[in-house]
Protein backbone atom coordinates (compact mmCIF):
# COMPACT_ATOMS: atom_id res chain seq x y z
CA UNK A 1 81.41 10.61 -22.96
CA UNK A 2 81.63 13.70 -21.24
CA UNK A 3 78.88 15.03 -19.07
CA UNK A 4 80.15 18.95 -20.42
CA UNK A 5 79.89 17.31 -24.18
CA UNK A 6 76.50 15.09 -24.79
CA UNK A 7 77.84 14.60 -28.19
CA UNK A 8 81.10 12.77 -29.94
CA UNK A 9 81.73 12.86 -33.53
CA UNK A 10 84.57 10.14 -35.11
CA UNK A 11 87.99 11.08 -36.35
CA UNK A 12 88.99 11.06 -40.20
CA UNK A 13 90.43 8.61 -41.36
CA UNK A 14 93.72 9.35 -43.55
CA UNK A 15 93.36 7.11 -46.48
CA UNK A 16 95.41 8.26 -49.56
CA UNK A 17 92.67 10.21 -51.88
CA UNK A 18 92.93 8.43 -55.55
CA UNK A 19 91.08 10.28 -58.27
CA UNK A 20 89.20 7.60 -59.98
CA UNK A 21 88.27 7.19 -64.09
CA UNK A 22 84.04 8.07 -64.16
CA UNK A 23 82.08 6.71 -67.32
CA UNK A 24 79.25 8.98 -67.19
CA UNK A 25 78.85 9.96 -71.22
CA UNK A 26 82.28 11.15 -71.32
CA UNK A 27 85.45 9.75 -69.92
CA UNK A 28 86.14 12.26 -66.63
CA UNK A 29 88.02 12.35 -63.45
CA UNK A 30 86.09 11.41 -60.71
CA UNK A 31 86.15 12.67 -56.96
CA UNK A 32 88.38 11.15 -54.48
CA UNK A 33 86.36 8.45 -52.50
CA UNK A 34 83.94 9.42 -49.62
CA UNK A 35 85.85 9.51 -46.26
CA UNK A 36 84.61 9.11 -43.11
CA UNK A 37 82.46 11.53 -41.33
CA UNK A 38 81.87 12.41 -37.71
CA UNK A 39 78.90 10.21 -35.02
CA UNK A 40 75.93 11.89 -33.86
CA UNK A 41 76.19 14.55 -31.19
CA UNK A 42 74.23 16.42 -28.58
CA UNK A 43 71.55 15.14 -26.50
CA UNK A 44 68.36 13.27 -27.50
CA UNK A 45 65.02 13.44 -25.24
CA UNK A 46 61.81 13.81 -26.68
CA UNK A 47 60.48 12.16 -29.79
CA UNK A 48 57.74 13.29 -32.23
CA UNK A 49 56.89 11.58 -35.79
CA UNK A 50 58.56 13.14 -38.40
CA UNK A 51 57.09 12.79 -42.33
CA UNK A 52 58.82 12.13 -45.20
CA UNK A 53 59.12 14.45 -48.26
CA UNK A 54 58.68 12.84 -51.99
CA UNK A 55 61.60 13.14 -54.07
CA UNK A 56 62.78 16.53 -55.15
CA UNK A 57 64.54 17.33 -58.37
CA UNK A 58 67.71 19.64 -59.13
CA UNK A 59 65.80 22.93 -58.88
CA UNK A 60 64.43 21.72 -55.16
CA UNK A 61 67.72 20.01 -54.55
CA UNK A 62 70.58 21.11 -56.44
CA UNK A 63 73.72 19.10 -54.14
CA UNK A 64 75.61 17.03 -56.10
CA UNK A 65 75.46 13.09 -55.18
CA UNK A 66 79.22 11.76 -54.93
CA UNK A 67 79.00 8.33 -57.33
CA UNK A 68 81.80 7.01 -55.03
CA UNK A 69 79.99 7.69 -51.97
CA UNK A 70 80.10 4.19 -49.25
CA UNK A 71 76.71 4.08 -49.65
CA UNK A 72 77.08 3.42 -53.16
CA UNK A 73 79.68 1.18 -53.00
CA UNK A 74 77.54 -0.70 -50.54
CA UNK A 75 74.91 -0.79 -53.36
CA UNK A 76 77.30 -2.29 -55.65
CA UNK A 77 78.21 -4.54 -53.34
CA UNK A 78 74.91 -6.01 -52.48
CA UNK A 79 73.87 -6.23 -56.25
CA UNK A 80 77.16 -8.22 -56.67
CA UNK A 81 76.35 -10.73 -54.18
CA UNK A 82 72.83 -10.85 -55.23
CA UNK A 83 71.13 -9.06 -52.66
CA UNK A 84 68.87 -6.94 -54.39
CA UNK A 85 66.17 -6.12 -51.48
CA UNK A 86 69.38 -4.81 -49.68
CA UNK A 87 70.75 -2.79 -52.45
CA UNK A 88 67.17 -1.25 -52.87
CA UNK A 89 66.46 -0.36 -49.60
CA UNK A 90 70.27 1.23 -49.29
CA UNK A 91 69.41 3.15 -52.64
CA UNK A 92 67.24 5.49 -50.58
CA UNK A 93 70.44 6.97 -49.23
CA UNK A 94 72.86 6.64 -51.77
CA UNK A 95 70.58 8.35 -54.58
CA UNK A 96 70.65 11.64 -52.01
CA UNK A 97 72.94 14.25 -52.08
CA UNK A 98 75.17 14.51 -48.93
CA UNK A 99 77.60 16.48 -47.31
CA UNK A 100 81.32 15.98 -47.87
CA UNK A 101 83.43 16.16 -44.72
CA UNK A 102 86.71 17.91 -44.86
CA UNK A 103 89.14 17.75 -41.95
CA UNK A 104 93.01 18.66 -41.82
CA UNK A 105 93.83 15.49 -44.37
CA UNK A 106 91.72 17.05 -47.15
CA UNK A 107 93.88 19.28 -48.80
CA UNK A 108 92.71 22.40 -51.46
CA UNK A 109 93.55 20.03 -53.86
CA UNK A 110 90.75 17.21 -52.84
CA UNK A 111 88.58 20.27 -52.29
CA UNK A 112 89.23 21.21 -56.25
CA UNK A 113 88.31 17.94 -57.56
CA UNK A 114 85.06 17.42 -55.35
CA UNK A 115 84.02 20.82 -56.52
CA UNK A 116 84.90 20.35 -59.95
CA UNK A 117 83.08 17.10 -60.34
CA UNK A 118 80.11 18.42 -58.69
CA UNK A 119 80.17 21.25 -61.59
CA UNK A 120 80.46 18.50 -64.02
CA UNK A 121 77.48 17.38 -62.72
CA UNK A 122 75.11 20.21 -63.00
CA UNK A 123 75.45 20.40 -59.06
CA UNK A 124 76.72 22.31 -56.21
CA UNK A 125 78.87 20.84 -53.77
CA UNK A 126 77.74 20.37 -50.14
CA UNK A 127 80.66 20.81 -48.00
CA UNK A 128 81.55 20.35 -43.86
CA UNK A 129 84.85 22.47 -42.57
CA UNK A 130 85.73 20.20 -39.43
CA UNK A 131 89.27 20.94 -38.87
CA UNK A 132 89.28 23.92 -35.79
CA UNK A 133 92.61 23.30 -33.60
CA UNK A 134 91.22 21.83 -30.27
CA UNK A 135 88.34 19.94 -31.77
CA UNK A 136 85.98 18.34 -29.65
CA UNK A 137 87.80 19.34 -26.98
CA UNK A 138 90.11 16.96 -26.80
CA UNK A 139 87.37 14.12 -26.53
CA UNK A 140 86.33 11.78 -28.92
CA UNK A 141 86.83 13.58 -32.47
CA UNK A 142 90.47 15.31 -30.81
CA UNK A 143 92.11 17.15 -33.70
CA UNK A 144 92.21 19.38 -36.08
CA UNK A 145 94.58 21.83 -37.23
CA UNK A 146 97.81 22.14 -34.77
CA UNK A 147 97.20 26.02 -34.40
CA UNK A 148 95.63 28.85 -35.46
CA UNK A 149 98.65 29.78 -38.08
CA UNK A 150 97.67 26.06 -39.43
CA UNK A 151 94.12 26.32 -39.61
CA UNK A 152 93.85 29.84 -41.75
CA UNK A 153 96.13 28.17 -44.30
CA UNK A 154 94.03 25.82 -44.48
CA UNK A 155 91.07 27.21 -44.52
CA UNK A 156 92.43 29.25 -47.23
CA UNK A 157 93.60 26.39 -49.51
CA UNK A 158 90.01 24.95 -49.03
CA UNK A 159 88.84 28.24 -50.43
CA UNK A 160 91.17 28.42 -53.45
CA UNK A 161 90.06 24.77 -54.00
CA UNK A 162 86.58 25.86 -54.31
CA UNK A 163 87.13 28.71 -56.64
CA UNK A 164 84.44 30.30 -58.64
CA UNK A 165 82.38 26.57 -58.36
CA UNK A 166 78.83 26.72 -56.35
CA UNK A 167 79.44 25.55 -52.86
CA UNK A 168 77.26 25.35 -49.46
CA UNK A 169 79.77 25.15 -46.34
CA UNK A 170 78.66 24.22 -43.45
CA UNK A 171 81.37 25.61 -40.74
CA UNK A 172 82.96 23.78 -37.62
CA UNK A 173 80.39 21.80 -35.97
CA UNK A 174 80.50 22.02 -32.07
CA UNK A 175 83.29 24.83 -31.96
CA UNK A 176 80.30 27.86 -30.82
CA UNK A 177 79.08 25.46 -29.06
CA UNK A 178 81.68 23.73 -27.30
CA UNK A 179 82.90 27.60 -26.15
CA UNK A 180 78.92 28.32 -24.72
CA UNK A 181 79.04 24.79 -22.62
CA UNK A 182 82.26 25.54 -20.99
CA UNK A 183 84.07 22.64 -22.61
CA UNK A 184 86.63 24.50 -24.53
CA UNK A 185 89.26 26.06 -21.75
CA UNK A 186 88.79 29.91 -21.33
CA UNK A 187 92.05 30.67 -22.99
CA UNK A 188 91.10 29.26 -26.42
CA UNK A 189 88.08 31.05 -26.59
CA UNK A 190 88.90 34.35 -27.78
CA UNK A 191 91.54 32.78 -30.93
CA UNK A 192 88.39 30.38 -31.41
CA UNK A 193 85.95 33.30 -31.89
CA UNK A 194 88.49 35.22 -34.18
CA UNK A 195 89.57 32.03 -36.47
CA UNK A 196 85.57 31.34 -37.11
CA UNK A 197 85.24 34.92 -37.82
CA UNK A 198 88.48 34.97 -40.72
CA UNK A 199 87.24 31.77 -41.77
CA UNK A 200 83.67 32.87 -42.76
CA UNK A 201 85.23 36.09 -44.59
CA UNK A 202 88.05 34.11 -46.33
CA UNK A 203 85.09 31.66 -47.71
CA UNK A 204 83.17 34.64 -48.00
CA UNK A 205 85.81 36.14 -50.56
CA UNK A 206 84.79 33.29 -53.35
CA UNK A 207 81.99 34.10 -55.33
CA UNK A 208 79.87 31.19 -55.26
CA UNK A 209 80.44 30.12 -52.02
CA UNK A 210 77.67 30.06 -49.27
CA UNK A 211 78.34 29.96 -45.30
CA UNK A 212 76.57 28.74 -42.76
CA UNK A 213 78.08 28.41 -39.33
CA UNK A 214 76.94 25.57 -37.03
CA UNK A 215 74.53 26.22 -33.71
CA UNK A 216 73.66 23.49 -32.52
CA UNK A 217 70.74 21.30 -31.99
CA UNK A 218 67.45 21.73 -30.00
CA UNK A 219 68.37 19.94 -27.22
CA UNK A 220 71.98 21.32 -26.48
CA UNK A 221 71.94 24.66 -25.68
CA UNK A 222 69.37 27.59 -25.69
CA UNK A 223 69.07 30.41 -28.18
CA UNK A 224 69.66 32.93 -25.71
CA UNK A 225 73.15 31.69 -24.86
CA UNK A 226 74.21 31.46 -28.68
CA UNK A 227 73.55 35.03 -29.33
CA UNK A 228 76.75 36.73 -28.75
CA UNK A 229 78.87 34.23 -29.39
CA UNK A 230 77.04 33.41 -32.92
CA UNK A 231 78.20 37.41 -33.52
CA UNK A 232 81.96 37.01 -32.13
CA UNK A 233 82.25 34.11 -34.85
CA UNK A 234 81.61 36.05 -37.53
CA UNK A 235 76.99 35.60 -38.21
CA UNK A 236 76.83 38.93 -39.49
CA UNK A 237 78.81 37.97 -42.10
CA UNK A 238 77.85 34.16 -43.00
CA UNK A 239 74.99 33.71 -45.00
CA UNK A 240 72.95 31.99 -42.08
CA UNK A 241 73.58 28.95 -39.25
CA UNK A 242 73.44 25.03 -39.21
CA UNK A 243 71.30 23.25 -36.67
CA UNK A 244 70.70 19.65 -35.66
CA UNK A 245 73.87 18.31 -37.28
CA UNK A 246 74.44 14.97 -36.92
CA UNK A 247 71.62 14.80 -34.38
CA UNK A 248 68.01 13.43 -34.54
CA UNK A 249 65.79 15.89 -33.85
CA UNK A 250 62.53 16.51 -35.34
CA UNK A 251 62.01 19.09 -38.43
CA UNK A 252 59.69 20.90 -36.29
CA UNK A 253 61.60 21.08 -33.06
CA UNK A 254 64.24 22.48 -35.56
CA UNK A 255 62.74 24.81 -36.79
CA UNK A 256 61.27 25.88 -34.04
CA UNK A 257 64.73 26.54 -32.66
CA UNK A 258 66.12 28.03 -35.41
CA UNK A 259 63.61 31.05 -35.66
CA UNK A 260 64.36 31.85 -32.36
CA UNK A 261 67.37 31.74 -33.03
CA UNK A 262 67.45 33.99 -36.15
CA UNK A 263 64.86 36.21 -34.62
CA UNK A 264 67.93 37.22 -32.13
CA UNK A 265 70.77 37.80 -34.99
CA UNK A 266 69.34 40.19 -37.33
CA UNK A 267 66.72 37.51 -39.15
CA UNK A 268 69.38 35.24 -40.27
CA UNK A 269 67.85 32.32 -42.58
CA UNK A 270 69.47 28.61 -41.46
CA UNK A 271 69.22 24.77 -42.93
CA UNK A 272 68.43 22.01 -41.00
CA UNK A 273 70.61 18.39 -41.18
CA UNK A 274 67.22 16.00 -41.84
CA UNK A 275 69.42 13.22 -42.79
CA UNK A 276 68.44 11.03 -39.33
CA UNK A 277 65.41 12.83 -38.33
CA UNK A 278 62.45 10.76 -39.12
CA UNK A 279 61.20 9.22 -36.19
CA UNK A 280 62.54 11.79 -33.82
CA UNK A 281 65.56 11.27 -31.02
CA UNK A 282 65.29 8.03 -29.17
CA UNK A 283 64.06 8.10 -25.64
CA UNK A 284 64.77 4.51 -24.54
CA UNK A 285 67.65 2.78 -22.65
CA UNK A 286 70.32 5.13 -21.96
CA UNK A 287 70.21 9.02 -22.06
CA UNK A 288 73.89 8.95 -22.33
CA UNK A 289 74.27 7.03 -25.42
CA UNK A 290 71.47 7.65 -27.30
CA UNK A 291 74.08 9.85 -29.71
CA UNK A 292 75.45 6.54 -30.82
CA UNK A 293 73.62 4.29 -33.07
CA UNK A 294 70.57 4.30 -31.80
CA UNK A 295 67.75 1.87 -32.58
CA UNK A 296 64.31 2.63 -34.35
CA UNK A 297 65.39 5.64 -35.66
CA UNK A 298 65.08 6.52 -39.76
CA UNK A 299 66.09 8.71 -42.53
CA UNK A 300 64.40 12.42 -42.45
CA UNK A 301 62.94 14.62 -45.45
CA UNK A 302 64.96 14.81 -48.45
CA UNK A 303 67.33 17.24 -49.12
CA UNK A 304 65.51 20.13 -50.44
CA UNK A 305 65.58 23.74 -50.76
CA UNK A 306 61.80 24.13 -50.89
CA UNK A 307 61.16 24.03 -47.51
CA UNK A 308 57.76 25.85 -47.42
CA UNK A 309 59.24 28.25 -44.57
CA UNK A 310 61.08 31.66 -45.87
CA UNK A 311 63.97 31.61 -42.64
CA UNK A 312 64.36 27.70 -43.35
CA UNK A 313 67.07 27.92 -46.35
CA UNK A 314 67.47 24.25 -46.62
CA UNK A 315 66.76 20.15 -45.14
CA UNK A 316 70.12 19.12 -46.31
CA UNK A 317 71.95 15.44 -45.25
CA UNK A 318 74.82 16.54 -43.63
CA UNK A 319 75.69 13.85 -41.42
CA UNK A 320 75.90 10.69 -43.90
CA UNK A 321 73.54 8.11 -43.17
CA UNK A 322 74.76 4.58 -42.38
CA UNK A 323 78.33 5.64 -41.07
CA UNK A 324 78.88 4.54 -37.51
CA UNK A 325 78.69 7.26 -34.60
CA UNK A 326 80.75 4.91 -33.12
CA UNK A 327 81.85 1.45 -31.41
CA UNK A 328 78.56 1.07 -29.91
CA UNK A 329 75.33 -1.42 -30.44
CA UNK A 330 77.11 -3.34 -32.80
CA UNK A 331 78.41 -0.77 -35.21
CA UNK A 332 82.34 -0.32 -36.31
CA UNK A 333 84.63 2.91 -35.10
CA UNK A 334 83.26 6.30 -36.08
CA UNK A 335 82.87 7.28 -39.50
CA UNK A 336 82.91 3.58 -40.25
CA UNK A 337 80.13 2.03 -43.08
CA UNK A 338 77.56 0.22 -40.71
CA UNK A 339 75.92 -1.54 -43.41
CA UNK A 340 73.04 -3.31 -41.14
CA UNK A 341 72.16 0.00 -39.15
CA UNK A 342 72.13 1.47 -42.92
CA UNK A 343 69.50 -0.65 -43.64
CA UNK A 344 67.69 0.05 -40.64
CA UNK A 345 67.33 4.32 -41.46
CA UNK A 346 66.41 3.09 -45.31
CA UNK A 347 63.73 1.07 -43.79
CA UNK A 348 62.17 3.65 -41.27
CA UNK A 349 63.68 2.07 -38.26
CA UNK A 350 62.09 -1.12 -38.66
């Protein structure tokens, strides 16, 4: 792990996307299976308790919960074998609705069906952009699009794909960030700046679509520093800004973040990624590799929209609980179901 880059999220893998038969009243097309999303990043010091919300219904939490999700083929699995304390306990994540990932191997055409089954449903889809050229970096999630010609056409057949359907995006975790902490090389900054900037406008151009760019988590970075660069890539035009992705902090230390945050780009309102949050970062063993898998640590509030705080838009799961952050403490590469550490978040961390 880089000491520039306290965080590391996995690769995708490239799986061929099969659009499955859905029995669900009538017979449908169902989305292409769940595919695996980035490990933790940024750093984690301080811990505070973190309460859970009751269960919210579609007006509190309209996101639409992929039926082909791992977790619930996990589910399915334990109930085959028997194992119905396991299947309960991994029911507390697999009844949630959480984000879908989309990187360079998820085409406009994925994009349409996940959209158009989430419609089917009632439901608006809940959906990551993670394809920037020069992800992480180079580091541990290396990738993305090959250049910045690549990534608009993307970015525009990810549009077209959503259409006129209701759609949250979150946009490019790390790729403000990774410009403010130096990591991404001085040359790259400027195109990075300007493709975040088309990208929120070409989302911006479909009529159901909301944007929210990523900034960060509590403990990486200060407000201060994400100011300007939050306006290069495009804030003014978004809809608000992402924090805590794929990281543990608390709902409080959020949110405390986050309004200073929005307090220094015109007011804008943010969500918050609760999907790990509940007992706060871990502070034991290692500083270093407390992004990966660490233990003791449980699932947040619910996704919700009733937040009880007007600049607070959203707790949404973006990061997917139970896949591996990586090859660490047990747990399988990146992305990859970890079925006991699953259990684990279900359980509070016990």
């Amino acid at each position: 792990m880089s000491a520039r880059t306290p965080a590391c999220r996995a690769g995708f893998a490239l799986p061929a996307a099969a659009l499955l038969l859905l029995l669900s009243g009538c017979t449908s097309p169902a989305p292409p299976p769940a595919r695996d999303a980035p490990g933790a990043r940024g750093p984690s010091p301080a811990p505070a308790a973190q309460g859970r919300s009751a269960a919210t219904g579609p007006r509190d939490a309209p996101y639409w919960v992929n039926p082909e999700g791992k977790a619930a083929r996990a589910v399915a699995g334990h109930l085959a074998a028997g194992r119905t304390a396991e299947a309960a306990l991994l029911r507390r994540i697999s009844s949630r609705p959480q984000a879908e990932w989309l990187g360079p191997d998820r085409s406009g055409t994925e994009t349409r069906a996940l959209t158009e089954a989430a419609t089917r449903a009632g439901r608006e889809a809940l959906l990551v952009l993670y394809a920037i050229p020069n992800r992480d970096c180079g580091l541990h999630s290396a990738g993305g699009a090959t250049d910045a010609a690549a990534y608009g056409a993307w970015v525009d057949g990810v549009a077209r794909g959503i259409g006129g359907r209701r759609a949250t995006v979150v946009l490019e975790p790390d790729a403000v960030m990774h410009v403010v902490d130096g990591c991404t090389e001085g040359r790259l900054r400027v195109e990075r700046y300007a493709l975040l900037k088309e990208a929120v406008q070409r989302l911006k151009r479909q009529p159901a679509t909301t944007v929210y760019l990523d900034a960060g988590n509590a403990g990486w970075g200060r407000p201060a520093d994400l100011r300007l660069p939050l306006r290069e890539a495009g804030i003014a035009e978004a809809d608000g800004f992402a924090v805590n992705v794929s990281n543990f902090r608390t709902t409080a230390e959020s949110t405390a973040y986050g309004r200073q945050l929005s307090a220094l780009v015109g007011g804008k309102p943010f969500v918050i990624d609760t999907s790990r949050n509940g007992n706060g970062p871990a502070t034991e063993g290692d500083p270093a590799e407390n992004w990966c898998n660490p233990p003791g640590r449980a699932l947040g509030a619910a996704p919700t929209r009733s937040t009880g705080d007007p600049l607070v838009a959203a707790h949404l799961w973006i990061k997917r609980p139970g896949e591996s952050d990586g090859p660490c403490r047990g747990g399988p590469e990146a992305g990859e179901w970890f079925d006991a550490y699953a259990r684990e978040l279900a359980g509070g961390g016990r």
